[in-house]
C-alpha atoms as a PDB file:
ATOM      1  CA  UNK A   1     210.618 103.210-138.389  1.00  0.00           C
ATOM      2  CA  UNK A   2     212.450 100.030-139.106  1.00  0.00           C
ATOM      3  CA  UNK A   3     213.797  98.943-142.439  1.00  0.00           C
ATOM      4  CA  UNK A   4     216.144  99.705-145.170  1.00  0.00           C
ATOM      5  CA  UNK A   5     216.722 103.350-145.271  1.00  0.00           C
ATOM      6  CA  UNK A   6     214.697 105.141-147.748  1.00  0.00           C
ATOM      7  CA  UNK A   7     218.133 106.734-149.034  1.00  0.00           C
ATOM      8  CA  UNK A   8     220.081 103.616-149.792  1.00  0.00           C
ATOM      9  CA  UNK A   9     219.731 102.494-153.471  1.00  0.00           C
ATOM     10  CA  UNK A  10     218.516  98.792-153.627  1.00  0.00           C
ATOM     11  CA  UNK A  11     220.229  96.580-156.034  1.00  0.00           C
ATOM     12  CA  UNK A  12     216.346  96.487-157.878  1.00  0.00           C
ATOM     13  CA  UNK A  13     216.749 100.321-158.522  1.00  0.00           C
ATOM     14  CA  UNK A  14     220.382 100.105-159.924  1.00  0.00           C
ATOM     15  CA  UNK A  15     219.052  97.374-162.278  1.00  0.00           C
ATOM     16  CA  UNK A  16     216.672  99.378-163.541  1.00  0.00           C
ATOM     17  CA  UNK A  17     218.665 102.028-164.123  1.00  0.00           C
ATOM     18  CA  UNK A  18     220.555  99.275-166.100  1.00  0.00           C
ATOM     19  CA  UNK A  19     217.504  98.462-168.275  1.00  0.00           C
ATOM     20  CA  UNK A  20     216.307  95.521-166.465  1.00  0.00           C
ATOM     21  CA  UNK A  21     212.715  94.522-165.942  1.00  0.00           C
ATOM     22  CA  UNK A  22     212.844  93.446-161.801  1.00  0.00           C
ATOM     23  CA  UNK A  23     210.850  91.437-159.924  1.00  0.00           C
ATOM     24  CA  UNK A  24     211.179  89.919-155.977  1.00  0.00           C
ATOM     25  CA  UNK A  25     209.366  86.772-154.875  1.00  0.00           C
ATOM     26  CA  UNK A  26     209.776  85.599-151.575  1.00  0.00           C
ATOM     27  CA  UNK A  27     210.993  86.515-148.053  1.00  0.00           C
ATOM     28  CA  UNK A  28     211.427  90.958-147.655  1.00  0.00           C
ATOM     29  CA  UNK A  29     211.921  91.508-144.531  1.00  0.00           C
ATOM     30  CA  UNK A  30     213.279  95.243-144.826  1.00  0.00           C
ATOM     31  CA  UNK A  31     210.792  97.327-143.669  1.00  0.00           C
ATOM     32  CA  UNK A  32     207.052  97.490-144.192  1.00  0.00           C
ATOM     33  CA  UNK A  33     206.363 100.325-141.769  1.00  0.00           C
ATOM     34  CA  UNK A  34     205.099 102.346-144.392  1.00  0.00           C
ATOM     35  CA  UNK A  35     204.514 101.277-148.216  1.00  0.00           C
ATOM     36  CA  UNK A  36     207.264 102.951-149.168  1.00  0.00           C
ATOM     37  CA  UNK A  37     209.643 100.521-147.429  1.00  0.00           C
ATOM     38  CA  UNK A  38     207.929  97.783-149.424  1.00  0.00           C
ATOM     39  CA  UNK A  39     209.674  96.236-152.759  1.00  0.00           C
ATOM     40  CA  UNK A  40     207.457  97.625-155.498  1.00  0.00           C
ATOM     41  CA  UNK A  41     208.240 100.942-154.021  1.00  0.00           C
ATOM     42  CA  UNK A  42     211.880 100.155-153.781  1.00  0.00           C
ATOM     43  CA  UNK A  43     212.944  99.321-157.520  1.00  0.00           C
ATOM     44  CA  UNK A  44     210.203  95.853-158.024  1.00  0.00           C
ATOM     45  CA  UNK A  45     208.021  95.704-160.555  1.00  0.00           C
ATOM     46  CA  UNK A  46     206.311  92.754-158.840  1.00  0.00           C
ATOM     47  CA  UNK A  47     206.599  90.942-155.853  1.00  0.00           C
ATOM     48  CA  UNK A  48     204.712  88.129-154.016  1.00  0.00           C
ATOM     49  CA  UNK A  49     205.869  86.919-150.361  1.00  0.00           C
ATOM     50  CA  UNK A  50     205.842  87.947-147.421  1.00  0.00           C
ATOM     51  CA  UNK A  51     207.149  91.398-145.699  1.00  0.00           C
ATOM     52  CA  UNK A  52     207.504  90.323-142.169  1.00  0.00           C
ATOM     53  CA  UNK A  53     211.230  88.175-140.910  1.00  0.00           C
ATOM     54  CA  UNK A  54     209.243  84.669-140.722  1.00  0.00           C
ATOM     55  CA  UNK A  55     206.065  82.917-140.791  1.00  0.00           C
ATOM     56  CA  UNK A  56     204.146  79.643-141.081  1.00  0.00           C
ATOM     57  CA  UNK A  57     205.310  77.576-144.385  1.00  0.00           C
ATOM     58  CA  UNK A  58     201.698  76.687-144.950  1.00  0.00           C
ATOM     59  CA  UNK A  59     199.568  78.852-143.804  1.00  0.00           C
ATOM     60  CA  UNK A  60     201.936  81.933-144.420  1.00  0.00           C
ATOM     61  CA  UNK A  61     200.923  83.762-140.722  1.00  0.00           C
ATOM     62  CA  UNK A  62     203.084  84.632-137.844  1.00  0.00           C
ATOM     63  CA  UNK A  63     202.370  84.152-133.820  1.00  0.00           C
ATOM     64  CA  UNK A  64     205.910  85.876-132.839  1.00  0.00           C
ATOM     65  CA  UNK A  65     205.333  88.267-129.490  1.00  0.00           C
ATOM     66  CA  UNK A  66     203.610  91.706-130.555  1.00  0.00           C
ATOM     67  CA  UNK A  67     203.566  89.990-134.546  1.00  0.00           C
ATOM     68  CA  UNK A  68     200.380  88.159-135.374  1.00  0.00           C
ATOM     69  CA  UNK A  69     198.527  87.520-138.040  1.00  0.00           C
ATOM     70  CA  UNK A  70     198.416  86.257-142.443  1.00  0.00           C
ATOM     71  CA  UNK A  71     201.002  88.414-143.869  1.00  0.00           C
ATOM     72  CA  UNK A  72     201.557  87.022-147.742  1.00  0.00           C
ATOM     73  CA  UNK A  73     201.453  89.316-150.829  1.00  0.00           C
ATOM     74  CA  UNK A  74     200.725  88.707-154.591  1.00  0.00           C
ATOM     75  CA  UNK A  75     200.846  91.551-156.936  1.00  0.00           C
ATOM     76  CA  UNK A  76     200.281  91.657-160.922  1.00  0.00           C
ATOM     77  CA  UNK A  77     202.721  91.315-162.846  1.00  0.00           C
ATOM     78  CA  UNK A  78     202.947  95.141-163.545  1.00  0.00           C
ATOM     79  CA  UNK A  79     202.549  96.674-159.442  1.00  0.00           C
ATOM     80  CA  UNK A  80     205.229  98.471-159.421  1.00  0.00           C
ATOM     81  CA  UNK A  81     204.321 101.945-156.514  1.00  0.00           C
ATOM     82  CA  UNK A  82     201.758  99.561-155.656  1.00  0.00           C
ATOM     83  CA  UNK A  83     201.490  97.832-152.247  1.00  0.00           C
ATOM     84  CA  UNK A  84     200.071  94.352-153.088  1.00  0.00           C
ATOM     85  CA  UNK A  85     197.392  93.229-151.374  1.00  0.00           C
ATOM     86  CA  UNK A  86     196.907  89.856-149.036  1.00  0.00           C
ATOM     87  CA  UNK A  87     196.246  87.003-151.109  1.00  0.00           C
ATOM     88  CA  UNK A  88     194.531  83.753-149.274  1.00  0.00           C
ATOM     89  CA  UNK A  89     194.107  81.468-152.011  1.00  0.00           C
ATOM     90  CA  UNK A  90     197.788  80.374-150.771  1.00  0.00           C
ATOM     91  CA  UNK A  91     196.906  78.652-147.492  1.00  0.00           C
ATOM     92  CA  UNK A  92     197.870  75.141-147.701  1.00  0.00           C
ATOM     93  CA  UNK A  93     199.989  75.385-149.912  1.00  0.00           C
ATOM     94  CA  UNK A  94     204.184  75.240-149.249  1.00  0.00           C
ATOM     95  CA  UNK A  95     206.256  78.398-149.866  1.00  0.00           C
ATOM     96  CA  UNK A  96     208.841  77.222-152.140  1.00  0.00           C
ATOM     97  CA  UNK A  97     206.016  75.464-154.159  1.00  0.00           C
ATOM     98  CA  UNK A  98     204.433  78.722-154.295  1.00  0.00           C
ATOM     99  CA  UNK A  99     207.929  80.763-155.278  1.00  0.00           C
ATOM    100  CA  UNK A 100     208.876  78.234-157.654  1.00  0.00           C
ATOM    101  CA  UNK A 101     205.611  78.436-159.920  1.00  0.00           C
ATOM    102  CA  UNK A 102     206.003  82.110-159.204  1.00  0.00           C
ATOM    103  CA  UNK A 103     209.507  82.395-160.937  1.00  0.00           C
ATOM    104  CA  UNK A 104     208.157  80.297-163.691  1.00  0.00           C
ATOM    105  CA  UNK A 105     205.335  82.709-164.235  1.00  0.00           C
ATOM    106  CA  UNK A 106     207.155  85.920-164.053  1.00  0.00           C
ATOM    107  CA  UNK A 107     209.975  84.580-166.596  1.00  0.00           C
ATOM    108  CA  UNK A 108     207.041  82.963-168.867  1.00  0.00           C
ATOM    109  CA  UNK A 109     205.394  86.465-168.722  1.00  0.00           C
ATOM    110  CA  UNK A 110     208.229  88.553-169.598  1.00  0.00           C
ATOM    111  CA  UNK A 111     209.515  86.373-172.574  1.00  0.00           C
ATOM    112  CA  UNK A 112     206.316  87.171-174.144  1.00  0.00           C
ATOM    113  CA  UNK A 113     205.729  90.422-172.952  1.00  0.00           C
ATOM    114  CA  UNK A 114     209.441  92.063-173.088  1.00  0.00           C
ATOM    115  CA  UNK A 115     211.375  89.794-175.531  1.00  0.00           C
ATOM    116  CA  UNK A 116     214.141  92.362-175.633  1.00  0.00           C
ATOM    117  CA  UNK A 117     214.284  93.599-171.940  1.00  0.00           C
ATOM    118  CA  UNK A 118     216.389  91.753-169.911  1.00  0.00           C
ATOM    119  CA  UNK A 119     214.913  90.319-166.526  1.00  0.00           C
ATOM    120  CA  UNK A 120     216.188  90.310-162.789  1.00  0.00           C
ATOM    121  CA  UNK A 121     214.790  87.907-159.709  1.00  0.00           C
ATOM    122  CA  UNK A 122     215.351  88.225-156.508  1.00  0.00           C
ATOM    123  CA  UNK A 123     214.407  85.065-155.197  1.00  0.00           C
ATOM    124  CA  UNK A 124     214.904  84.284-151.220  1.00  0.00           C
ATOM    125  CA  UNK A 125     213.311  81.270-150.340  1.00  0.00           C
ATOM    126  CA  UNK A 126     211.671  81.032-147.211  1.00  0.00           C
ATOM    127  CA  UNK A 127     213.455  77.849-146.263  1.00  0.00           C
ATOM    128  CA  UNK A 128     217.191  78.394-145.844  1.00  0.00           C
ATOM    129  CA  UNK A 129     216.213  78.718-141.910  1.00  0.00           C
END
């Protein structure tokens, strides 16, 4: 399998240990052959993006040699141990738009939902390539 071992402590998982509320929005890409190597198995409480190393800043799919296909994920708010499902309703739409309002809505969320709690992001845009 490739990905981040299952062994190595992600820097959500040592924030939670901390306290923190976590959350990841944007590009993954370590590991998604099996839902365990996925972010809200790995220390998320949510995450939207996309698991794969690139894709399509519009319509969120990839055409990359044995790689094909709509890979972008949106998960409640509260997913964490669960692998989020496909969401469409993105096409069209750019990817830092998308992450943006997404950061907005987590951090609106948790305000009202953990005053107390502190919050981490990891946020990694799509477009620094």
């Amino acid at each position: 399998p490739y990905g981040l071992p299952l062994d190595e402590t992600t820097i959500a998982e040592v924030m939670k240990d901390a306290g923190y509320r976590t959350t990841a929005i944007g590009k993954w890409h370590l590991g998604f052959c099996s839902e365990n190597y996925t972010p809200t198995f790995r220390g998320f409480d949510s995450y939207q993006g996309y698991l794969i190393g690139s894709e399509d800043y519009f319509n969120h799919t990839l055409d990359w040699y044995h790689d094909k296909g709509y890979d972008f994920r949106n998960s409640s708010f509260e997913a964490k141990d669960i692998l989020p499902p496909t969401a469409k309703g993105f096409i069209g739409t750019y990817s830092a738009y998308i992450f943006t309002q997404r950061a907005i809505d987590v951090a609106t969320h948790h305000a009202a939902a953990y005053p107390t709690t502190p919050l981490f992001t990891y946020l990694p845009f799509q477009s620094v390539h």
